[in-house]
C-alpha atoms as a PDB file:
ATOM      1  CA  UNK A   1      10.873   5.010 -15.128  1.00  0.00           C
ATOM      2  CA  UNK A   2      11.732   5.107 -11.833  1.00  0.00           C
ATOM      3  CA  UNK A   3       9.283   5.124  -8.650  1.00  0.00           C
ATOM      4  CA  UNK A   4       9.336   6.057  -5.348  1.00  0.00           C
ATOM      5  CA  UNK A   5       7.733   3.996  -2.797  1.00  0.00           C
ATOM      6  CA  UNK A   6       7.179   5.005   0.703  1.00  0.00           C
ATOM      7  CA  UNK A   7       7.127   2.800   3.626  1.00  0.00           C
ATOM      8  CA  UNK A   8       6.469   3.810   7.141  1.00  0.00           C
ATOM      9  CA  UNK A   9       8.383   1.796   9.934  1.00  0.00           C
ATOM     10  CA  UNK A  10       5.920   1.750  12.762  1.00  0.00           C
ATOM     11  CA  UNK A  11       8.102  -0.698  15.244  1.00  0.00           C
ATOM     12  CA  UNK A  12      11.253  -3.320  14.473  1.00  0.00           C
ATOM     13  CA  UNK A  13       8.181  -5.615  12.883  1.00  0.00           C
ATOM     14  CA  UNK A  14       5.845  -3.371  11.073  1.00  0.00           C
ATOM     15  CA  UNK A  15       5.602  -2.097   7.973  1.00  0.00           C
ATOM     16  CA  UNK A  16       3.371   0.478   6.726  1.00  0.00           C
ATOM     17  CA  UNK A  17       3.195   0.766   2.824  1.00  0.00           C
ATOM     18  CA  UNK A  18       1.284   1.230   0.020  1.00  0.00           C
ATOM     19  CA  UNK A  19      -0.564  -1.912  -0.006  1.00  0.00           C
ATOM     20  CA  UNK A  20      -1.902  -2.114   3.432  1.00  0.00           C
ATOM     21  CA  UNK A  21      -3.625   1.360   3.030  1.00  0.00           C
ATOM     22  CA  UNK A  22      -4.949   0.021  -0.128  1.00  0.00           C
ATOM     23  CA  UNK A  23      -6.067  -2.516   1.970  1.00  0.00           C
ATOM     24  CA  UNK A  24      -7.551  -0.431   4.291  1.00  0.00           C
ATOM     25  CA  UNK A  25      -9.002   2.172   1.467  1.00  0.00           C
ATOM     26  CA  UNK A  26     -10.685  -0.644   0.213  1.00  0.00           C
ATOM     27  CA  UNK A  27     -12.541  -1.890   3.638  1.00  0.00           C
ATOM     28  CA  UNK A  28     -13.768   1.800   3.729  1.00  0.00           C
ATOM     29  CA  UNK A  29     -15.496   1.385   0.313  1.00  0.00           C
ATOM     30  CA  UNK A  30     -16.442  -1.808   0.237  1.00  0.00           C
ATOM     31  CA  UNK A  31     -17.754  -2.095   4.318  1.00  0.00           C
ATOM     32  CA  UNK A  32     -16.469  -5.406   4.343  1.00  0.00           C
ATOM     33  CA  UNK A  33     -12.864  -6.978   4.903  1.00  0.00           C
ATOM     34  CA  UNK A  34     -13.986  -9.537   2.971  1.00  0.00           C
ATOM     35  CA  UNK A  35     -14.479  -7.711  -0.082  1.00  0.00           C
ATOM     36  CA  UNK A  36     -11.544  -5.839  -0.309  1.00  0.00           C
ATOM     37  CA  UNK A  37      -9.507  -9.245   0.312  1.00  0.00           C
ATOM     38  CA  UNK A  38     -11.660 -10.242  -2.449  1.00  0.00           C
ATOM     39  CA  UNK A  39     -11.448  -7.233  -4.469  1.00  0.00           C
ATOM     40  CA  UNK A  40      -7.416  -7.347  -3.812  1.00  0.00           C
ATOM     41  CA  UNK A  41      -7.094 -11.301  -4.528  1.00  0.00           C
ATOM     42  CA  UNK A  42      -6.107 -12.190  -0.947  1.00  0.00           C
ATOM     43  CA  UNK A  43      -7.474 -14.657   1.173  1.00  0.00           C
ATOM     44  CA  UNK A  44     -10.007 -12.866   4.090  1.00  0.00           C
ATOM     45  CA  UNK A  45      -7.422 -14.594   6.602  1.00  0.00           C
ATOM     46  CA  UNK A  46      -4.564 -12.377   4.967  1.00  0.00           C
ATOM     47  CA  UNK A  47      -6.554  -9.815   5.179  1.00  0.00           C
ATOM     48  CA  UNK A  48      -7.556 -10.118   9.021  1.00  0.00           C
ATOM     49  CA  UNK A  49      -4.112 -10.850   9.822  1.00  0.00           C
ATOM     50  CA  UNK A  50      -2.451  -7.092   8.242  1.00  0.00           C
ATOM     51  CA  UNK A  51      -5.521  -5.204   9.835  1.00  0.00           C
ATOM     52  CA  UNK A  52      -4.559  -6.865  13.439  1.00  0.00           C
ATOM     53  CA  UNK A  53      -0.759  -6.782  12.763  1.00  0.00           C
ATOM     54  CA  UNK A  54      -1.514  -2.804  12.372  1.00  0.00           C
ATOM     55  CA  UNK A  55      -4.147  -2.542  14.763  1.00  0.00           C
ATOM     56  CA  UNK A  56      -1.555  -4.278  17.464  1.00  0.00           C
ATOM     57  CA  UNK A  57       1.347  -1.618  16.499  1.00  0.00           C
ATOM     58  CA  UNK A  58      -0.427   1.888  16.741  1.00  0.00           C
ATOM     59  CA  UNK A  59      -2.017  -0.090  20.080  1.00  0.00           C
ATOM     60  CA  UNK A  60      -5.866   0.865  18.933  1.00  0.00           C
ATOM     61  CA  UNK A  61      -8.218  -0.284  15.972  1.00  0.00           C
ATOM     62  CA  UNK A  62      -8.204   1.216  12.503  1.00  0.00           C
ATOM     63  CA  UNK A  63     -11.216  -1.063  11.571  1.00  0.00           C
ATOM     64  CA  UNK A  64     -14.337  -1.490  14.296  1.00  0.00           C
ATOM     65  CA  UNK A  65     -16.241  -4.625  12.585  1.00  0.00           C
ATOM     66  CA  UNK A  66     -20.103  -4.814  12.892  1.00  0.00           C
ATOM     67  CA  UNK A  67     -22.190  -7.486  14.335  1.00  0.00           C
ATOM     68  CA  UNK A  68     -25.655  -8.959  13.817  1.00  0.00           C
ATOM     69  CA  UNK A  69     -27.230  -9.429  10.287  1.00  0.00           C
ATOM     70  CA  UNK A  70     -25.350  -6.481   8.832  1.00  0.00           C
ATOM     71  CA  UNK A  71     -21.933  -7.664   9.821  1.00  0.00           C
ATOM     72  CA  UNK A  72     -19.219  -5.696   7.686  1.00  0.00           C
ATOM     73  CA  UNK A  73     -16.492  -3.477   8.684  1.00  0.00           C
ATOM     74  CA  UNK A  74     -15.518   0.244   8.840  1.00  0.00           C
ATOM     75  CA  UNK A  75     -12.579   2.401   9.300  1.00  0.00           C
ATOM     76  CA  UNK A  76     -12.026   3.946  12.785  1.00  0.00           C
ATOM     77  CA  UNK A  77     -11.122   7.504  12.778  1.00  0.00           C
ATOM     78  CA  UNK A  78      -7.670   5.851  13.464  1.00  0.00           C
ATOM     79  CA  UNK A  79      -7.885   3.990  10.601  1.00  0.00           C
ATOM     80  CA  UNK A  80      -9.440   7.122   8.304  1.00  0.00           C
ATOM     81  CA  UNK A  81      -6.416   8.972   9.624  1.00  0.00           C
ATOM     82  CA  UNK A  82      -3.850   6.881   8.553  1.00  0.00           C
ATOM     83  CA  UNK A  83      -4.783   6.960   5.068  1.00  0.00           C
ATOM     84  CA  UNK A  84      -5.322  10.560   5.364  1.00  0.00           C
ATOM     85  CA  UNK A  85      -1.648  10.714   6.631  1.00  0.00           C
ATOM     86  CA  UNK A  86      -0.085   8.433   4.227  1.00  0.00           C
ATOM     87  CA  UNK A  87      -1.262   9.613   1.151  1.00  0.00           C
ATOM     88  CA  UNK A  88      -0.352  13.253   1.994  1.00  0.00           C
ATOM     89  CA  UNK A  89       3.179  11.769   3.110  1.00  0.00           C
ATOM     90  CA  UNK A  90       3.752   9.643  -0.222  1.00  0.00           C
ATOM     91  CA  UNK A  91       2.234  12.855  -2.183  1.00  0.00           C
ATOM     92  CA  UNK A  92       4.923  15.209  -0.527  1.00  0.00           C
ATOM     93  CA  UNK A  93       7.687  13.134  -1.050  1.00  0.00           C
ATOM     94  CA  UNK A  94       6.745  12.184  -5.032  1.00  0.00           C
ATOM     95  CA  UNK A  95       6.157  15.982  -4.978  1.00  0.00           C
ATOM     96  CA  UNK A  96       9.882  16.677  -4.081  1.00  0.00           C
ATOM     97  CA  UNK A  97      11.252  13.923  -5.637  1.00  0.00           C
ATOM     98  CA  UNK A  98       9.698  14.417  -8.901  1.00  0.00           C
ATOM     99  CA  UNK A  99      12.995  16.353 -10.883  1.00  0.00           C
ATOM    100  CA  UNK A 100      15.526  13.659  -8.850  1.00  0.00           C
ATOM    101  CA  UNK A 101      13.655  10.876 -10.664  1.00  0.00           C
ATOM    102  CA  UNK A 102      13.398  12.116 -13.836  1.00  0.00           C
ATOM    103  CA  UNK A 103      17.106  12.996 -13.933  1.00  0.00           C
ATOM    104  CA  UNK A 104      17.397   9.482 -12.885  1.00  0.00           C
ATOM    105  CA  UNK A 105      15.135   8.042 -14.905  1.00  0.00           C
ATOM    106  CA  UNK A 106      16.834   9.492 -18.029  1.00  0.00           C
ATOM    107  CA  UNK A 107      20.380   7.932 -16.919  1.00  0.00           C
ATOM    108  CA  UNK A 108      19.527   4.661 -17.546  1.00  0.00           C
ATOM    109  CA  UNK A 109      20.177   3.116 -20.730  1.00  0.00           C
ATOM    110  CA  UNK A 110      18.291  -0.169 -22.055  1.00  0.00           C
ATOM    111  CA  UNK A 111      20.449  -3.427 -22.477  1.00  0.00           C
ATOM    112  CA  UNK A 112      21.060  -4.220 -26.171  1.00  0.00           C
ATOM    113  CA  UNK A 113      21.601  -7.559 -27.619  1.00  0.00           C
ATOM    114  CA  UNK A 114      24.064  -8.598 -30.025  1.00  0.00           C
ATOM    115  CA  UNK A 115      22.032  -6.896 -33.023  1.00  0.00           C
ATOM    116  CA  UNK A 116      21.814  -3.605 -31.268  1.00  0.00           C
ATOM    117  CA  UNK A 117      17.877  -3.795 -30.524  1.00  0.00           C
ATOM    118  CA  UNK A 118      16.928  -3.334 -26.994  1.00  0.00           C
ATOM    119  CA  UNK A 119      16.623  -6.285 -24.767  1.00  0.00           C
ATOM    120  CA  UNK A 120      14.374  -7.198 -22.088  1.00  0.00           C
ATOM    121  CA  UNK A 121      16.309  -7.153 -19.142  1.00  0.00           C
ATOM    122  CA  UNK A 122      13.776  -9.173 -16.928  1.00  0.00           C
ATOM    123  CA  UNK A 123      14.124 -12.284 -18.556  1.00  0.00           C
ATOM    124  CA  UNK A 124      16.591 -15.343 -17.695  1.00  0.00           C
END
């Protein structure tokens, strides 16, 4: 099957895709960039770096991080309104892409080996 994958071009260096608003999704559940680095099996450095890397290209915060006993972290409005955004974005497109895909999807044909049985075209 074939997928569609959207990535937003913010400047010549960033990148906004499917996995940093999945990062950001999951700072707005959890409260915490630390658990969703956790939670996504990234370091909390990693983390830190693709919330400033964003926060740096749209020029204002999409997280506002809390201080004193509490600590944690929260989407800005910013932040809520680029997932918003995105996910109505990658929606729409998969929406009108959806027949172009299947048609596509159907066209391909699975490698065979020498016995006729499909082959696993990942491997070596």
């Amino acid at each position: 099957m074939i997928e569609l994958r959207l990535q937003l071009r913010i400047d010549a260096d960033t990148r906004v895709g499917p996995g940093k608003v999945r990062l950001l999704e999951k700072i707005g559940e959890a409260g915490s960039i630390s658990a969703a680095a956790r939670e996504m099996g990234m370091t909390y450095r990693r983390a830190w770096e693709l919330v400033d890397h964003m926060n740096k290209a749209f020029g204002q915060p999409l997280i506002v991080g809390h201080t004193g006993s509490t600590g944690g972290a929260d989407l800005t409005e910013l932040g809520r309104t680029v997932v918003d955004r995105f996910r109505r974005i990658e929606a729409a497109a998969a929406a009108a892409a959806a027949d172009h895909l299947t048609t596509l999807s159907s066209l391909i044909v699975a490698p065979v080996g020498r016995d006729g049985s499909p082959t696993d075209s990942t491997k070596g």
